[in-house]
N, C-alpha and C. Protein backbone atom coordinates (compact mmCIF):
# COMPACT_ATOMS: atom_id res chain seq x y z
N UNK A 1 27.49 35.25 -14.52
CA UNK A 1 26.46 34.45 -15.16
C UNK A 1 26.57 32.97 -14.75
N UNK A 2 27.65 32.45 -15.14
CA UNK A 2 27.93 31.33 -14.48
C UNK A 2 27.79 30.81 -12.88
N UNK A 3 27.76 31.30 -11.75
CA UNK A 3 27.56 31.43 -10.59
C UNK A 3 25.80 31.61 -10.77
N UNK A 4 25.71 32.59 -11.25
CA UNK A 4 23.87 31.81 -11.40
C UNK A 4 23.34 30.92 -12.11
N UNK A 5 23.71 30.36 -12.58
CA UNK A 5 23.48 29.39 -13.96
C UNK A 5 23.64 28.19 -12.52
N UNK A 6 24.88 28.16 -11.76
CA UNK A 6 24.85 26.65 -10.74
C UNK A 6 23.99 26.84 -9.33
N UNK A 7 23.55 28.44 -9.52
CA UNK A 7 22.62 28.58 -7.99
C UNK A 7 21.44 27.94 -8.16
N UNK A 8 21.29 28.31 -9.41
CA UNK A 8 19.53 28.18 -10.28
C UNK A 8 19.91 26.39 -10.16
N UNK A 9 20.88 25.92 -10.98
CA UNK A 9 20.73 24.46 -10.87
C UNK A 9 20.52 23.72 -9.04
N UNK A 10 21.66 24.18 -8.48
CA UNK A 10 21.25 23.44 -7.33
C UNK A 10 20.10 23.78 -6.52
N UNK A 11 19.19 24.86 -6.59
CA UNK A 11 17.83 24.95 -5.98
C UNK A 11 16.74 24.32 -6.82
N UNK A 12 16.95 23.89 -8.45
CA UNK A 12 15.87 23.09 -8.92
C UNK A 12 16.08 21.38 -8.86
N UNK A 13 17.84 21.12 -8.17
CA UNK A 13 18.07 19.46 -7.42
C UNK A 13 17.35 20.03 -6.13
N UNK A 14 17.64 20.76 -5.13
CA UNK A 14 16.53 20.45 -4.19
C UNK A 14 15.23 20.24 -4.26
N UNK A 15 14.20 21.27 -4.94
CA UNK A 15 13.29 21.21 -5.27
C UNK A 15 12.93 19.88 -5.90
N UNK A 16 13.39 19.41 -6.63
CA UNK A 16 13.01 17.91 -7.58
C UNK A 16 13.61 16.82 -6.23
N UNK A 17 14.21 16.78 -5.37
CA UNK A 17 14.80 15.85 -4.51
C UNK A 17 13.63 16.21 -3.12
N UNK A 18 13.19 17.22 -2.90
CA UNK A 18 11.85 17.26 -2.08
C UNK A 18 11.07 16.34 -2.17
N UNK A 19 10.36 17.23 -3.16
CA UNK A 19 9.19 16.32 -4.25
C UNK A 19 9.04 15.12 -3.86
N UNK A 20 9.99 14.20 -4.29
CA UNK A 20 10.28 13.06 -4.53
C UNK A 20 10.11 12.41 -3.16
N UNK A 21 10.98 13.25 -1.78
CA UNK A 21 11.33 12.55 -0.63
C UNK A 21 9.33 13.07 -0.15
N UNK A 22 8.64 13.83 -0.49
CA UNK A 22 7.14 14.48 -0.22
C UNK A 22 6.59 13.04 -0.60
N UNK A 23 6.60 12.47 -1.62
CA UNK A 23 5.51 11.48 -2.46
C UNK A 23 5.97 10.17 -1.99
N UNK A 24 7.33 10.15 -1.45
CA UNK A 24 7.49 8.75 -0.81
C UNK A 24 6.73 8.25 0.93
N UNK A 25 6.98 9.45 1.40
CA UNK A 25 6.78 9.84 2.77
C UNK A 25 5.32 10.02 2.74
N UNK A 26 4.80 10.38 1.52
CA UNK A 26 3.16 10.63 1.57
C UNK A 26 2.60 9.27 1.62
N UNK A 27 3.14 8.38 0.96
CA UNK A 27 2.54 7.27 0.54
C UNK A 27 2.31 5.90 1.88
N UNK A 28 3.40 6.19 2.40
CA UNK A 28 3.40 5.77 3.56
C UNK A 28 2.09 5.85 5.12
N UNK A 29 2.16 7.07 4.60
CA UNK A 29 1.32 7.50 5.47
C UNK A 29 -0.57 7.21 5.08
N UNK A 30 -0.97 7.02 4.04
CA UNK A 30 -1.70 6.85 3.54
C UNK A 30 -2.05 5.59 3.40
N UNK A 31 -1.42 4.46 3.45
CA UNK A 31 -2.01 3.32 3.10
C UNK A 31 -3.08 3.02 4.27
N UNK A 32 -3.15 3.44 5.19
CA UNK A 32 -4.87 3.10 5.80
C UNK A 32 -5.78 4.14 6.03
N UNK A 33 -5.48 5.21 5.48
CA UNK A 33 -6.51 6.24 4.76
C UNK A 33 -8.19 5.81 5.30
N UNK A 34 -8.49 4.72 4.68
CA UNK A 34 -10.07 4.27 4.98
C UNK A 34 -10.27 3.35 5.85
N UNK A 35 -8.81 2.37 6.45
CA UNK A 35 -9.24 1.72 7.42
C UNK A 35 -8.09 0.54 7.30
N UNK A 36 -8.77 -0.01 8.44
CA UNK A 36 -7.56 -1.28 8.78
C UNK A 36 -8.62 -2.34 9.15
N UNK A 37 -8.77 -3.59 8.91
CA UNK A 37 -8.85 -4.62 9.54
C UNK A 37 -7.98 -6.32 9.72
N UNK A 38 -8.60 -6.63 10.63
CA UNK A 38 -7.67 -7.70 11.43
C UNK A 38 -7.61 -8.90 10.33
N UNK A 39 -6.79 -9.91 10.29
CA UNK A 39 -7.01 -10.93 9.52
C UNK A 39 -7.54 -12.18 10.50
N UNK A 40 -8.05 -13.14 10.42
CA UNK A 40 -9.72 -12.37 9.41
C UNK A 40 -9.82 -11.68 9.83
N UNK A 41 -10.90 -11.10 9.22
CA UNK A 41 -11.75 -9.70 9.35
C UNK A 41 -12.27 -9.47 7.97
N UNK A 42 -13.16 -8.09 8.33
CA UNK A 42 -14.01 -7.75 7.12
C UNK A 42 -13.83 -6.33 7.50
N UNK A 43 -13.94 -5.22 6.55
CA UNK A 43 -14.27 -3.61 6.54
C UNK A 43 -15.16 -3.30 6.00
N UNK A 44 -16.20 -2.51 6.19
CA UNK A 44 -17.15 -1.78 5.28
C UNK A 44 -16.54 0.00 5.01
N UNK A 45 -16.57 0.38 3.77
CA UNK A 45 -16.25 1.64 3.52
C UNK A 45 -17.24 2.01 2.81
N UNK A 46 -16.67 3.41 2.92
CA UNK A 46 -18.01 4.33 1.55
C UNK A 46 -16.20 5.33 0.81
N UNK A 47 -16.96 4.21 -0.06
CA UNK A 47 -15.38 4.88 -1.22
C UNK A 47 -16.36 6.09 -2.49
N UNK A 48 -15.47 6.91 -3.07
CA UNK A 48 -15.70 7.79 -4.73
C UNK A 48 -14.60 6.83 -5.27
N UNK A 49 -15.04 7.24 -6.51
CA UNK A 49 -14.22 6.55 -7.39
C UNK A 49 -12.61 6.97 -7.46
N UNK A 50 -12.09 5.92 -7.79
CA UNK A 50 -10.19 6.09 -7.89
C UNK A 50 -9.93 4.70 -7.29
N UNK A 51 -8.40 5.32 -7.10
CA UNK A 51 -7.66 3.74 -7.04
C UNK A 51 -7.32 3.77 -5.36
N UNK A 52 -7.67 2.47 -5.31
CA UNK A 52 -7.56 1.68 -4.19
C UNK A 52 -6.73 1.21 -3.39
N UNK A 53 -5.58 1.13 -3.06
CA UNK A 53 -4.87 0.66 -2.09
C UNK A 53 -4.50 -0.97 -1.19
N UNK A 54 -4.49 -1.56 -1.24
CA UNK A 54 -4.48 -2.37 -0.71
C UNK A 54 -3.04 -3.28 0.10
N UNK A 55 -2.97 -3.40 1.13
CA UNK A 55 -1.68 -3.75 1.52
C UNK A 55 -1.86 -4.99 2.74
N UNK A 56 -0.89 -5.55 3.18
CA UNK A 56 -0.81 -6.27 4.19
C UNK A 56 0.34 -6.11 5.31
N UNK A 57 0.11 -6.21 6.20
CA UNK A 57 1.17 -5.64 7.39
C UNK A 57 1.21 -6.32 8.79
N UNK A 58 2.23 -6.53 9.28
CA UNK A 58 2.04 -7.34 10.06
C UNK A 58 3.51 -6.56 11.41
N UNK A 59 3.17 -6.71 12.96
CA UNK A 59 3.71 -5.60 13.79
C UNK A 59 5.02 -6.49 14.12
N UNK A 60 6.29 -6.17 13.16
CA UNK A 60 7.51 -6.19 13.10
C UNK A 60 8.50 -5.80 12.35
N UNK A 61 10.03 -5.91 12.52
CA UNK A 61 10.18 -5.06 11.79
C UNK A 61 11.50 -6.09 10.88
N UNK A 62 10.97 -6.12 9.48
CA UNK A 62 11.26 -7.56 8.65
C UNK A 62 12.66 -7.37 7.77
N UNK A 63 14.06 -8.05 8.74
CA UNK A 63 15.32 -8.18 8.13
C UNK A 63 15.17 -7.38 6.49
N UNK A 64 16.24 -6.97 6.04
CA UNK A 64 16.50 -6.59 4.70
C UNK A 64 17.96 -6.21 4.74
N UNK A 65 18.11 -6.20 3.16
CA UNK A 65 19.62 -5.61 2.83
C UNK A 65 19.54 -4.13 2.15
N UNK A 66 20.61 -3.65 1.20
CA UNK A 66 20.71 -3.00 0.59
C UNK A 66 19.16 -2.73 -0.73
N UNK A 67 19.15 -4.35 -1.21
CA UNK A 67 18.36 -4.59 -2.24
C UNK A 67 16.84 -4.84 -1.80
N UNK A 68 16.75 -5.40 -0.93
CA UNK A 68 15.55 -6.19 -0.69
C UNK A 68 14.93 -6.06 0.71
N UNK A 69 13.73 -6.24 1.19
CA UNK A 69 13.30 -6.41 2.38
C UNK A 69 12.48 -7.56 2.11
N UNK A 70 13.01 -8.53 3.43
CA UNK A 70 12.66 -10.23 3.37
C UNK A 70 11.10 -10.22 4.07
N UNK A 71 10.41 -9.59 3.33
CA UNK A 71 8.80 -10.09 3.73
C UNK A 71 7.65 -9.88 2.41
N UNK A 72 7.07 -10.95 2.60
CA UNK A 72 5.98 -11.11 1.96
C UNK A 72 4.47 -11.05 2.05
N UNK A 73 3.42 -10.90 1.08
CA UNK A 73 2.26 -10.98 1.46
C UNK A 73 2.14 -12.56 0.95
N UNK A 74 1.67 -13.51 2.62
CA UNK A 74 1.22 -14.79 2.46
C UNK A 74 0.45 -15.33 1.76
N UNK A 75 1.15 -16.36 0.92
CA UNK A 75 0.12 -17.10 -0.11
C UNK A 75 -0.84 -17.42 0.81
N UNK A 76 -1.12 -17.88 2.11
CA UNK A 76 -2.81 -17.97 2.73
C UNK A 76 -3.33 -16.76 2.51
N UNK A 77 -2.93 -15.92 2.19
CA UNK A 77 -3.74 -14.65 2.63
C UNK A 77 -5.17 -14.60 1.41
N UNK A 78 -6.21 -14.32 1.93
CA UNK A 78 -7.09 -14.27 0.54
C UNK A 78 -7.67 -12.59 0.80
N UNK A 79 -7.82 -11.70 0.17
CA UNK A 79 -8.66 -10.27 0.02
C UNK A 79 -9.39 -10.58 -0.92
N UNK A 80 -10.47 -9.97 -0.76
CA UNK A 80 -11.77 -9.67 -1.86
C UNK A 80 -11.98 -8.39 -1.61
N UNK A 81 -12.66 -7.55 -2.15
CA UNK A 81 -13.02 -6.02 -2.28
C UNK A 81 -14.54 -6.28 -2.82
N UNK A 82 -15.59 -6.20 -2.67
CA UNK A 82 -16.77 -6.40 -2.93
C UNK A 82 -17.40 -5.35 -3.05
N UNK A 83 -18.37 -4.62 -4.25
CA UNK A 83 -18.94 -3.38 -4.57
C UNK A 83 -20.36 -3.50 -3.99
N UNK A 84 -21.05 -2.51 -4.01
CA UNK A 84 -22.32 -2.20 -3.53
C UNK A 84 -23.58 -3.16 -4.07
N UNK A 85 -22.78 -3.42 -5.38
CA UNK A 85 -23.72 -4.40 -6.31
C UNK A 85 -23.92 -5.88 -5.98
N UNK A 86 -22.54 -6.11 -5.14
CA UNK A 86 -22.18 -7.43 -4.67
C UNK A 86 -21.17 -8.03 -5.75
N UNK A 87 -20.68 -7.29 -6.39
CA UNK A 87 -19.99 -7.99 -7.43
C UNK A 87 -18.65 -7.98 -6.54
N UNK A 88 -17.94 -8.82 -6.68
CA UNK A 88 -16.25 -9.13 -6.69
C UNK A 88 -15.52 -8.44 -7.37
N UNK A 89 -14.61 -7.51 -6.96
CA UNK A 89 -13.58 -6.38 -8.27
C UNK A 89 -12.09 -7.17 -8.21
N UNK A 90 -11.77 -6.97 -9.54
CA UNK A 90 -10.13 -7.70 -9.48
C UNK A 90 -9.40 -7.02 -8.68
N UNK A 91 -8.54 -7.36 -8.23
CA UNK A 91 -7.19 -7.08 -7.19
C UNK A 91 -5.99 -7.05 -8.54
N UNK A 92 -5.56 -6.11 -8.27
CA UNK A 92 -4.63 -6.12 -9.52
C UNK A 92 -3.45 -6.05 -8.80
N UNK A 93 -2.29 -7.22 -8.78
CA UNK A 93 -1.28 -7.29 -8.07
C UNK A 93 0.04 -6.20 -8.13
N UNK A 94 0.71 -5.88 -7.40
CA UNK A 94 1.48 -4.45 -7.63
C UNK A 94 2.64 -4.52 -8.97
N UNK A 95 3.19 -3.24 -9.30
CA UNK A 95 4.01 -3.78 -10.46
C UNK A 95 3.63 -3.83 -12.29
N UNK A 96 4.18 -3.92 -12.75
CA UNK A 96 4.12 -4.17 -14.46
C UNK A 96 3.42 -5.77 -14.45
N UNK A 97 1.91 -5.84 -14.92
CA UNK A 97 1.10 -6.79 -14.30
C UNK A 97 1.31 -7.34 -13.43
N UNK A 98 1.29 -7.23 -12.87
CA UNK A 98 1.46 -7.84 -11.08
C UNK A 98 2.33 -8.35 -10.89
N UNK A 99 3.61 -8.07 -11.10
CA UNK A 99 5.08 -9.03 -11.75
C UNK A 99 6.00 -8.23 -10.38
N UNK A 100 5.47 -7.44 -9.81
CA UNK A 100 6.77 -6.21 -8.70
C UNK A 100 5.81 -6.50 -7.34
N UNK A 101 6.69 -5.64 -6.88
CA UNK A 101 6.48 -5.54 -5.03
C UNK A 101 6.86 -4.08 -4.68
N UNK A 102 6.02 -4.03 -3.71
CA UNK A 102 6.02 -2.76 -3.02
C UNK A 102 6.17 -2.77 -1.60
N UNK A 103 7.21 -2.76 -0.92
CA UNK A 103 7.45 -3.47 0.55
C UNK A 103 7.79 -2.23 0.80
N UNK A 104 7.86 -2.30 3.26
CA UNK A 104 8.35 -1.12 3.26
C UNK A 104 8.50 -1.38 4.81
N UNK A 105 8.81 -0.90 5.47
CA UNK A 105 9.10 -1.20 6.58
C UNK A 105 9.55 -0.29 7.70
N UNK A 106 8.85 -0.02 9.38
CA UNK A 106 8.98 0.83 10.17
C UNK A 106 9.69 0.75 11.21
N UNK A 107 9.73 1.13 12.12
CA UNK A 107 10.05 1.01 13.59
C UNK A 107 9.57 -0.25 14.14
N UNK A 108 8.15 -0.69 14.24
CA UNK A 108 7.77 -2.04 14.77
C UNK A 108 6.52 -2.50 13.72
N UNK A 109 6.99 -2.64 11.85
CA UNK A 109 5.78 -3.17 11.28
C UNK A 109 6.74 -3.33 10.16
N UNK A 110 6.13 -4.44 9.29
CA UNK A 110 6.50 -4.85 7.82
C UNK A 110 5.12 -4.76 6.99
N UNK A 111 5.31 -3.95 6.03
CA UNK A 111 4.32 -3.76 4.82
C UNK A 111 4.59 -4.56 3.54
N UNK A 112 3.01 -4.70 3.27
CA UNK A 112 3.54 -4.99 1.36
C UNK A 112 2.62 -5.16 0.24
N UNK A 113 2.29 -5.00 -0.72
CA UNK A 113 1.23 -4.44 -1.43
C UNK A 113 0.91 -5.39 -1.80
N UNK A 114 -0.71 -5.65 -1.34
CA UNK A 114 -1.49 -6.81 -1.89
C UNK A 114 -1.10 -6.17 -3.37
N UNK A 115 -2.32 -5.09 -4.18
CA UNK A 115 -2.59 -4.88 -4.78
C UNK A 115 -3.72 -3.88 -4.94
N UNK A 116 -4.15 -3.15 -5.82
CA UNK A 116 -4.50 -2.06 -6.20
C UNK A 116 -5.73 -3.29 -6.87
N UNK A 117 -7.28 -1.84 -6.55
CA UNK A 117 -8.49 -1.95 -7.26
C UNK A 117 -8.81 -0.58 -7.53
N UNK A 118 -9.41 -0.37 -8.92
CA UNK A 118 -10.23 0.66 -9.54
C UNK A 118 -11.34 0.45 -9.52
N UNK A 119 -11.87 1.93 -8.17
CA UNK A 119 -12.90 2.03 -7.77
C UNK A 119 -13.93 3.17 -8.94
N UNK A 120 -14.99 2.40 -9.72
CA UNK A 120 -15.44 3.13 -10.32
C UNK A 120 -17.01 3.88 -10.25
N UNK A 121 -17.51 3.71 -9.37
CA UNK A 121 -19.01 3.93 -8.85
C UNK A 121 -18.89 3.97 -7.18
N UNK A 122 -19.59 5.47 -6.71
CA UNK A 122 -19.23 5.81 -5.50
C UNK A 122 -20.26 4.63 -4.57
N UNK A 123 -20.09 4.46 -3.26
CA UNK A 123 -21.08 3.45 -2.52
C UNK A 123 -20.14 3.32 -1.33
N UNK A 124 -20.58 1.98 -0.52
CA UNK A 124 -20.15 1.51 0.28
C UNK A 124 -19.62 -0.19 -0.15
N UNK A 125 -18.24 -0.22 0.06
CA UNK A 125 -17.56 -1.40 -0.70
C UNK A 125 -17.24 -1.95 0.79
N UNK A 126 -17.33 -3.71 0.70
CA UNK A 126 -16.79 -4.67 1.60
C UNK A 126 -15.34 -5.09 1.28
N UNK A 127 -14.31 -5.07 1.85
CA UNK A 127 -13.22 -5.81 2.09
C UNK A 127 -12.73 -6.59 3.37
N UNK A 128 -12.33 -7.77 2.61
CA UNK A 128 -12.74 -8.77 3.45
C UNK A 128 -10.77 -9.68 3.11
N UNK A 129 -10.74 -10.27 4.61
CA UNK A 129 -9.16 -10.42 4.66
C UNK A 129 -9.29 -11.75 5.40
N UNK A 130 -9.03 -12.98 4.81
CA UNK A 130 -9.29 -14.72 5.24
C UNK A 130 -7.98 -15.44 4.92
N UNK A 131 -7.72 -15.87 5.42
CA UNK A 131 -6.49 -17.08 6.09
C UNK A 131 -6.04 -17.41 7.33
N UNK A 132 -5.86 -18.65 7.15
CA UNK A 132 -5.10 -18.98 8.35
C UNK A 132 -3.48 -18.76 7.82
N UNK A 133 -2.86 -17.64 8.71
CA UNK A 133 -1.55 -17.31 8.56
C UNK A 133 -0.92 -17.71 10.16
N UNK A 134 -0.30 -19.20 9.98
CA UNK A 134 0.96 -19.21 10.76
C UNK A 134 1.82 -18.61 11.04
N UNK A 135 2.12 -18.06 12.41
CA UNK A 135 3.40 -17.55 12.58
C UNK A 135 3.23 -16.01 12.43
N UNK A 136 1.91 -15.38 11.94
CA UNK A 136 1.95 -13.85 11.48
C UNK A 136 2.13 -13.02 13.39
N UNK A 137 2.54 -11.82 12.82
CA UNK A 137 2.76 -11.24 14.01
C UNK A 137 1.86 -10.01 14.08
N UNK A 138 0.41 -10.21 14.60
CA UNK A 138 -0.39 -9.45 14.53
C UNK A 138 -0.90 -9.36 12.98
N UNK A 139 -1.31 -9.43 12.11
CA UNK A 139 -1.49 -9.83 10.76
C UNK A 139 -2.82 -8.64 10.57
N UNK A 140 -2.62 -7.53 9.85
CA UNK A 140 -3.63 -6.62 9.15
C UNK A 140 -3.62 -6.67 7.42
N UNK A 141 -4.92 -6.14 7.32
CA UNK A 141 -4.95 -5.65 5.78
C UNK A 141 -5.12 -3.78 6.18
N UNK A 142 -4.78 -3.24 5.13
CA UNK A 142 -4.35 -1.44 5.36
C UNK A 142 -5.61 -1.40 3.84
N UNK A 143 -6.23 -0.66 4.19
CA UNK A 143 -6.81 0.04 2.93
C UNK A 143 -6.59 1.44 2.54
N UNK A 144 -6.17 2.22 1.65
CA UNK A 144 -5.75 3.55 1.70
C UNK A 144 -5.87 3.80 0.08
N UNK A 145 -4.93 5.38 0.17
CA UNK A 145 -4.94 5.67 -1.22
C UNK A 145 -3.93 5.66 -2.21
């Protein structure tokens, strides 16, 4: 009994340690889902409703330690997300009110989460990506899911 009691446990730590390594690895892959443009630049999409994505990335690959990875999304940086209506939607910064970060980093790119919009009426939405960023190394906005 015991010998199954620890088989059963260690195939429901793999299973739950999958999962987990599935939704990290998914997420990655997804942040330009609907598109990429240059900074500046502008995108036109045709979004359904849900949540939005929003990131900034730039083609290097940005020092870190144990704790931290040393890159940021530039205070020049400005995004807008604009609805069909023409209205302006908030950018809701990443985190427990916009208080966290979501960084991440590849082979030759540094990511990091503008911030998330709730898309609530299906259409075609403008996002639009303005600053002058010194020093950026190839400088994108990622739109995804």
């Amino acid at each position: 009994m015991v010998p199954a009691l620890i088989v059963l446990g260690v195939i429901v730590f793999l299973a739950v340690d999958g999962y987990i390594l599935y939704r990290v690895f998914a997420a990655r892959r997804s942040a330009d889902d609907y598109g990429v443009t240059p900074v500046p630049g502008e995108l036109s999409i045709a979004l359904t409703p849900g949540r939005l994505k929003i990131s900034y990335q730039e083609a290097y690959k940005a020092p870190g330690d144990e704790d931290h990875i040393y890159f940021e999304v530039p205070s020049a940086l400005e995004v807008s997300v604009v609805a069909p209506t023409g209205e302006s939607l908030e950018i809701k910064g990443p985190g427990f009110h916009g208080m966290g970060s979501v960084k991440d980093t590849g082979k030759n790119w540094s990511r990091a989460r503008v911030g998330t919009v709730e898309i609530t009426q299906p259409g075609q939405y403008t996002v639009s990506a303005r600053g002058t960023l010194e020093g950026a190394v190839e400088p994108v906005v990622l739109v995804g899911r």
